[in-house]
N, C-alpha and C. Protein backbone atom coordinates (compact mmCIF):
# COMPACT_ATOMS: atom_id res chain seq x y z
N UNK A 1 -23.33 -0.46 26.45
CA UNK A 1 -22.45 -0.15 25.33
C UNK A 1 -22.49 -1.33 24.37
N UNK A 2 -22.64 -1.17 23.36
CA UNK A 2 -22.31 -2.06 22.09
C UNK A 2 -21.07 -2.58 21.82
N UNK A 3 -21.41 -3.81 21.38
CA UNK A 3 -19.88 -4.34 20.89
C UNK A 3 -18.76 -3.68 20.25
N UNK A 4 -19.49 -3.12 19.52
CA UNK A 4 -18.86 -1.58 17.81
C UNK A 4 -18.53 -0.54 19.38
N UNK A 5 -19.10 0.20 19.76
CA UNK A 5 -18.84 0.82 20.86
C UNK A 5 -17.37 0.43 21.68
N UNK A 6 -17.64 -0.82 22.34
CA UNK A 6 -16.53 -1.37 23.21
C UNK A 6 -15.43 -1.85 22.20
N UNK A 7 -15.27 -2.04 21.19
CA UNK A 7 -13.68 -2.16 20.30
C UNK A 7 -13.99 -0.82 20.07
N UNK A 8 -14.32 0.33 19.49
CA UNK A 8 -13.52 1.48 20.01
C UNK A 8 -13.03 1.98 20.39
N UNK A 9 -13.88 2.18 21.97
CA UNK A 9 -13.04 2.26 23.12
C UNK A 9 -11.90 2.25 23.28
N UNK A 10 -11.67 0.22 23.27
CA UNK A 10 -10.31 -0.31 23.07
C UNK A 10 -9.39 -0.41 22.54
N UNK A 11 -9.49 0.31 21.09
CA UNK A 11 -8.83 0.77 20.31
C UNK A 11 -8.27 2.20 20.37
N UNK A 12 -9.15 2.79 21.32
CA UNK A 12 -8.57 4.35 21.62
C UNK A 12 -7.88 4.20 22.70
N UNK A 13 -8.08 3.53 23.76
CA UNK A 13 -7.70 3.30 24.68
C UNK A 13 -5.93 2.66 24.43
N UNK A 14 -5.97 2.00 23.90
CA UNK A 14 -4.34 1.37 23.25
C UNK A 14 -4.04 2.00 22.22
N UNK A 15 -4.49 3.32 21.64
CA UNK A 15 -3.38 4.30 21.23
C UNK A 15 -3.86 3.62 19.42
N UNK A 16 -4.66 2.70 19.58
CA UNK A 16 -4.77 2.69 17.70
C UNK A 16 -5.70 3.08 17.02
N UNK A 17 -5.28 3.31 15.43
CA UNK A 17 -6.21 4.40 14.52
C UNK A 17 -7.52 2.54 14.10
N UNK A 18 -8.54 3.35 14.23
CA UNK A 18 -9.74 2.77 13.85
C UNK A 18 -9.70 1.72 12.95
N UNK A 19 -8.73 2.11 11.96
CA UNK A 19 -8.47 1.40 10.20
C UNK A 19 -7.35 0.47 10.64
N UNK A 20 -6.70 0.08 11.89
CA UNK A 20 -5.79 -0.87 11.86
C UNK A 20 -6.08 -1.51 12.41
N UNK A 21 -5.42 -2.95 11.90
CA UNK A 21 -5.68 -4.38 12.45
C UNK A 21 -4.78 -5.05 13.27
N UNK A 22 -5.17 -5.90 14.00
CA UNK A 22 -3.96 -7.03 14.50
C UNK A 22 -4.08 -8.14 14.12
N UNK A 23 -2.57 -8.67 13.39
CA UNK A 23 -2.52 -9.69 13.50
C UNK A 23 -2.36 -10.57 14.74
N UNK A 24 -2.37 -11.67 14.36
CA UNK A 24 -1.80 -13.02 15.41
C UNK A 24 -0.29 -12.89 15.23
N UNK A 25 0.36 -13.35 16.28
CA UNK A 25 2.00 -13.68 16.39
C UNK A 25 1.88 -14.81 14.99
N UNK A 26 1.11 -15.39 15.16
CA UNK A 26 1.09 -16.66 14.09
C UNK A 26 1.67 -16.41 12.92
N UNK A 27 0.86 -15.38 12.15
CA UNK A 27 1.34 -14.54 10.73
C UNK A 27 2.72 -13.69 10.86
N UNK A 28 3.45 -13.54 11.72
CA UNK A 28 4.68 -12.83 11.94
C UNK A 28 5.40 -13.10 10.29
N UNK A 29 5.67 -14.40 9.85
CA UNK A 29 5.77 -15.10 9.01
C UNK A 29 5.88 -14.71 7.67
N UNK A 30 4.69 -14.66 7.47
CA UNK A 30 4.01 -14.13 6.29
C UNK A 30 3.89 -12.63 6.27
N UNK A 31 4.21 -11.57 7.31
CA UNK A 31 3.90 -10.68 7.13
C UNK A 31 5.67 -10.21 6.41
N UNK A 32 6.40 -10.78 7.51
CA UNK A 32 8.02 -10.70 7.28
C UNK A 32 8.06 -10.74 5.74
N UNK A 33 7.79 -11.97 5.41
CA UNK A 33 7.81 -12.30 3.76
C UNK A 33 7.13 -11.54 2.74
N UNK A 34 5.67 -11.21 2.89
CA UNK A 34 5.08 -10.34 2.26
C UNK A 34 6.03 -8.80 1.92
N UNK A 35 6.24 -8.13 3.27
CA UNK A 35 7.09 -7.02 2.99
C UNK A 35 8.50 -7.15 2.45
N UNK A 36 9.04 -8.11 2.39
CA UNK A 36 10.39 -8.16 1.68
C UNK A 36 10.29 -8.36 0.06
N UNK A 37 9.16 -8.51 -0.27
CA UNK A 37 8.91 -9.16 -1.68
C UNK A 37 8.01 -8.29 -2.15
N UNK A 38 7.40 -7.40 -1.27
CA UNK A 38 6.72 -5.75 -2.07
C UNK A 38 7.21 -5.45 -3.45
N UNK A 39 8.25 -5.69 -3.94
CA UNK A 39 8.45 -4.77 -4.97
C UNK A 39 8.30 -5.77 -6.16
N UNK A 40 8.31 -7.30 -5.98
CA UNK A 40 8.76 -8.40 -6.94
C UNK A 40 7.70 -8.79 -7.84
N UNK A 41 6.99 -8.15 -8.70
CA UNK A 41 5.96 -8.31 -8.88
C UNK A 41 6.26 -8.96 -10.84
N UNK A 42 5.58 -9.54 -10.82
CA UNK A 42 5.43 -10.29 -12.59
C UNK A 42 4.54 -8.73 -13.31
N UNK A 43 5.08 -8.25 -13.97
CA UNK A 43 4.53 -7.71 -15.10
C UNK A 43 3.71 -7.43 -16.15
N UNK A 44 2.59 -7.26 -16.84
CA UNK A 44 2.11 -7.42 -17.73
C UNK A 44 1.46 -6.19 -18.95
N UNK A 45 1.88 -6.60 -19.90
CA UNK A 45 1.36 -5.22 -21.18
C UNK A 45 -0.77 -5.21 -20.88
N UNK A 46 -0.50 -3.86 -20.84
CA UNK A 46 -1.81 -2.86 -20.94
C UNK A 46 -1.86 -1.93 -21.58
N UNK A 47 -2.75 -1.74 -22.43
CA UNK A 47 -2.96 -0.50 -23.33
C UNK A 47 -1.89 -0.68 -24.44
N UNK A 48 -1.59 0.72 -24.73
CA UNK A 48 -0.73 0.74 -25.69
C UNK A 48 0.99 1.29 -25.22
N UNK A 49 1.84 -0.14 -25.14
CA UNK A 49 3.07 -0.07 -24.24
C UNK A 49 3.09 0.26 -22.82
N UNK A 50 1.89 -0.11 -22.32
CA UNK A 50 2.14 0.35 -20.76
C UNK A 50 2.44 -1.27 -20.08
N UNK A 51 2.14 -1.38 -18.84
CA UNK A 51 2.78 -2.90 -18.24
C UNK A 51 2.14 -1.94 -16.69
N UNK A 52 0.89 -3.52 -16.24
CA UNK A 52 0.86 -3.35 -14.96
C UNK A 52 0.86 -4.54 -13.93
N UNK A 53 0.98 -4.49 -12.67
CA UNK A 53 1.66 -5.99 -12.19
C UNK A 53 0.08 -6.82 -12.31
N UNK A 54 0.77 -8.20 -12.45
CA UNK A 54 -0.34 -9.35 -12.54
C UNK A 54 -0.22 -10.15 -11.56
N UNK A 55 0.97 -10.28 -10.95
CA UNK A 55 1.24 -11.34 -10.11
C UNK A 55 2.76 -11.47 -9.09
N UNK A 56 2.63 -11.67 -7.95
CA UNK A 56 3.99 -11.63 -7.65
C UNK A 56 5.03 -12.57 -7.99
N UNK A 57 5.94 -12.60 -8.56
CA UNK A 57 6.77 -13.26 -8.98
C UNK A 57 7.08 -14.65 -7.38
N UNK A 58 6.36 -16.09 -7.61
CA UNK A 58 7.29 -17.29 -7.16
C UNK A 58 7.92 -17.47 -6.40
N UNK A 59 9.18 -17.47 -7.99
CA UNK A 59 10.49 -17.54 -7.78
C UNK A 59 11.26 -16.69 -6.60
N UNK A 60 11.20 -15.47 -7.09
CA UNK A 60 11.57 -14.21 -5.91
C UNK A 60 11.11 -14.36 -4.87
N UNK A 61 9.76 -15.05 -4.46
CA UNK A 61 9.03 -15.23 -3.35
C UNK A 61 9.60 -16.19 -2.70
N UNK A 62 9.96 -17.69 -3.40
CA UNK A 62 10.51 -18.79 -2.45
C UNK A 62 11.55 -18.44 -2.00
N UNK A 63 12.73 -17.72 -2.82
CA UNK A 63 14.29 -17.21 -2.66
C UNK A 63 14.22 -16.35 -1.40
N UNK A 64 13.19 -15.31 -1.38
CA UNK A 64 13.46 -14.15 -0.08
C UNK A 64 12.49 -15.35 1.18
N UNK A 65 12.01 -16.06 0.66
CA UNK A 65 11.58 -17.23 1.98
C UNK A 65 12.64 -17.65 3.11
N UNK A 66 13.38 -18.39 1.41
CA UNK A 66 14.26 -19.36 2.45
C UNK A 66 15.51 -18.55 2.54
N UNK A 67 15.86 -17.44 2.18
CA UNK A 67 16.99 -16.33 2.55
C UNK A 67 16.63 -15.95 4.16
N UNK A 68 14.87 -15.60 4.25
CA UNK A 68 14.82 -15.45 5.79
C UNK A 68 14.57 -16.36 6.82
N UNK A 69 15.08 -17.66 6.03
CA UNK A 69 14.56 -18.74 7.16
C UNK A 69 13.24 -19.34 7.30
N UNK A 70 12.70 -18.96 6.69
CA UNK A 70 11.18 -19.17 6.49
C UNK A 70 10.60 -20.31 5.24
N UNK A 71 10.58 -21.52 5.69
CA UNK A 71 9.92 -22.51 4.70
C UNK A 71 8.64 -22.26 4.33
N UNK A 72 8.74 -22.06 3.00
CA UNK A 72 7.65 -21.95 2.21
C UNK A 72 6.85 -23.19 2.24
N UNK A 73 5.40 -23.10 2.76
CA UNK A 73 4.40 -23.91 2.71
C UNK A 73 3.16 -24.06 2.25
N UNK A 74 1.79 -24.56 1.90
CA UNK A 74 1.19 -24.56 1.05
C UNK A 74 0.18 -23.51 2.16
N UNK A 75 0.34 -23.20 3.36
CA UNK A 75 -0.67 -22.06 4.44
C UNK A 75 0.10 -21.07 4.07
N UNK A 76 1.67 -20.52 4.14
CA UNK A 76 1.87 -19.54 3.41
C UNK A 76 1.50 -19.14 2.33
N UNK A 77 1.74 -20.19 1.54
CA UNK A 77 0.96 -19.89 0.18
C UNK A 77 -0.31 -19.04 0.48
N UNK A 78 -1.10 -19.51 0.55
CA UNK A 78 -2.55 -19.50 0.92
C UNK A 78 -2.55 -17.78 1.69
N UNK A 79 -1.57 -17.82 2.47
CA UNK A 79 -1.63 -16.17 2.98
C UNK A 79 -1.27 -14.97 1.95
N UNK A 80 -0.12 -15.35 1.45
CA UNK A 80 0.24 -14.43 0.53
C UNK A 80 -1.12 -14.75 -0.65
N UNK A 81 -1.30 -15.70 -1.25
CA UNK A 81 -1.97 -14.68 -1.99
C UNK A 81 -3.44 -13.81 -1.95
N UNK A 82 -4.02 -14.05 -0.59
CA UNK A 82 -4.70 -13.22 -0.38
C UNK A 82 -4.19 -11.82 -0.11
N UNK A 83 -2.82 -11.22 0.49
CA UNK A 83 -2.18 -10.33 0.34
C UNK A 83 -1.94 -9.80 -1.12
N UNK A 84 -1.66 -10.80 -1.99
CA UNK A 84 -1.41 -10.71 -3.56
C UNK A 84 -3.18 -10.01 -3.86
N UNK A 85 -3.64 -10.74 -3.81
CA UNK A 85 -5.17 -10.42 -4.32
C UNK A 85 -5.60 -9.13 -4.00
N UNK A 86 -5.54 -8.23 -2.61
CA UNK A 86 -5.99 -7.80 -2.23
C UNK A 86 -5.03 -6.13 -2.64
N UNK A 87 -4.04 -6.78 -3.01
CA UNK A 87 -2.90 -5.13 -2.96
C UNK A 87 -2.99 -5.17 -4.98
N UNK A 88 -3.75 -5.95 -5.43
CA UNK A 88 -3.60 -5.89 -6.75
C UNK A 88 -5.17 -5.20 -6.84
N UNK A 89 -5.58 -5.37 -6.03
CA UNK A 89 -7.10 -4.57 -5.87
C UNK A 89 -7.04 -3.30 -5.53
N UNK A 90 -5.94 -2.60 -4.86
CA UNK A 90 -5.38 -1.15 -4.27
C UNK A 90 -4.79 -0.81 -5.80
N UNK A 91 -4.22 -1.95 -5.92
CA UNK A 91 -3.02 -1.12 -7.56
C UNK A 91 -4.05 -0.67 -9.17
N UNK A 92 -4.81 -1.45 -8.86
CA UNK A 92 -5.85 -1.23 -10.12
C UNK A 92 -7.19 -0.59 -9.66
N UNK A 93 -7.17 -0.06 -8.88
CA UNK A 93 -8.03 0.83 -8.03
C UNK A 93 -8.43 1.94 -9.13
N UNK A 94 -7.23 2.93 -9.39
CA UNK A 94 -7.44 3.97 -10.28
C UNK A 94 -7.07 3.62 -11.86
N UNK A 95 -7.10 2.53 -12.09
CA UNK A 95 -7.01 2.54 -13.72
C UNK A 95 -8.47 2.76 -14.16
């Protein structure tokens, strides 16, 4: 059996869909933070009067940090915005 083969398996075998991942306990963190701050996004004009997000807002980001206990650091950093990067790549998908 193949490697691609045997994580199948193991992925059927523990009940998960093909397309999902695991994190590490490590990112618990960042994932907590990421989903609380889904909606906080910086704004920007497109076209004619439209506005689509550019960036997640910071500010809102450090505030729901340290609201959950969670010190903002320059590896968080570094996580979110590959989360940032990557869901701004889903959002401008269909423009």
């Amino acid at each position: 059996m193949s490697r691609k083969e045997a994580v199948a398996g193991a992925r059927e075998m523990m009940g998960l869909e093909a397309d999902s991942v695991i994190l590490p306990a490590s990112e618990r963190p960042l994932i907590r933070l990421a989903l609380a701050v889904a909606g906080q996004w910086r704004m920007g004009p497109v076209g004619l009067g439209g506005m689509r997000p550019i960036a997640l807002d910071m500010v809102a980001v450090d505030v729901t940090a340290r609201w959950l206990g969670i010190t903002p650091d320059a590896r968080l950093l570094e996580g979110l915005a590959i989360i940032e990067r990557e869901a701004l790549k889903l959002m401008r998908k269909d423009q």
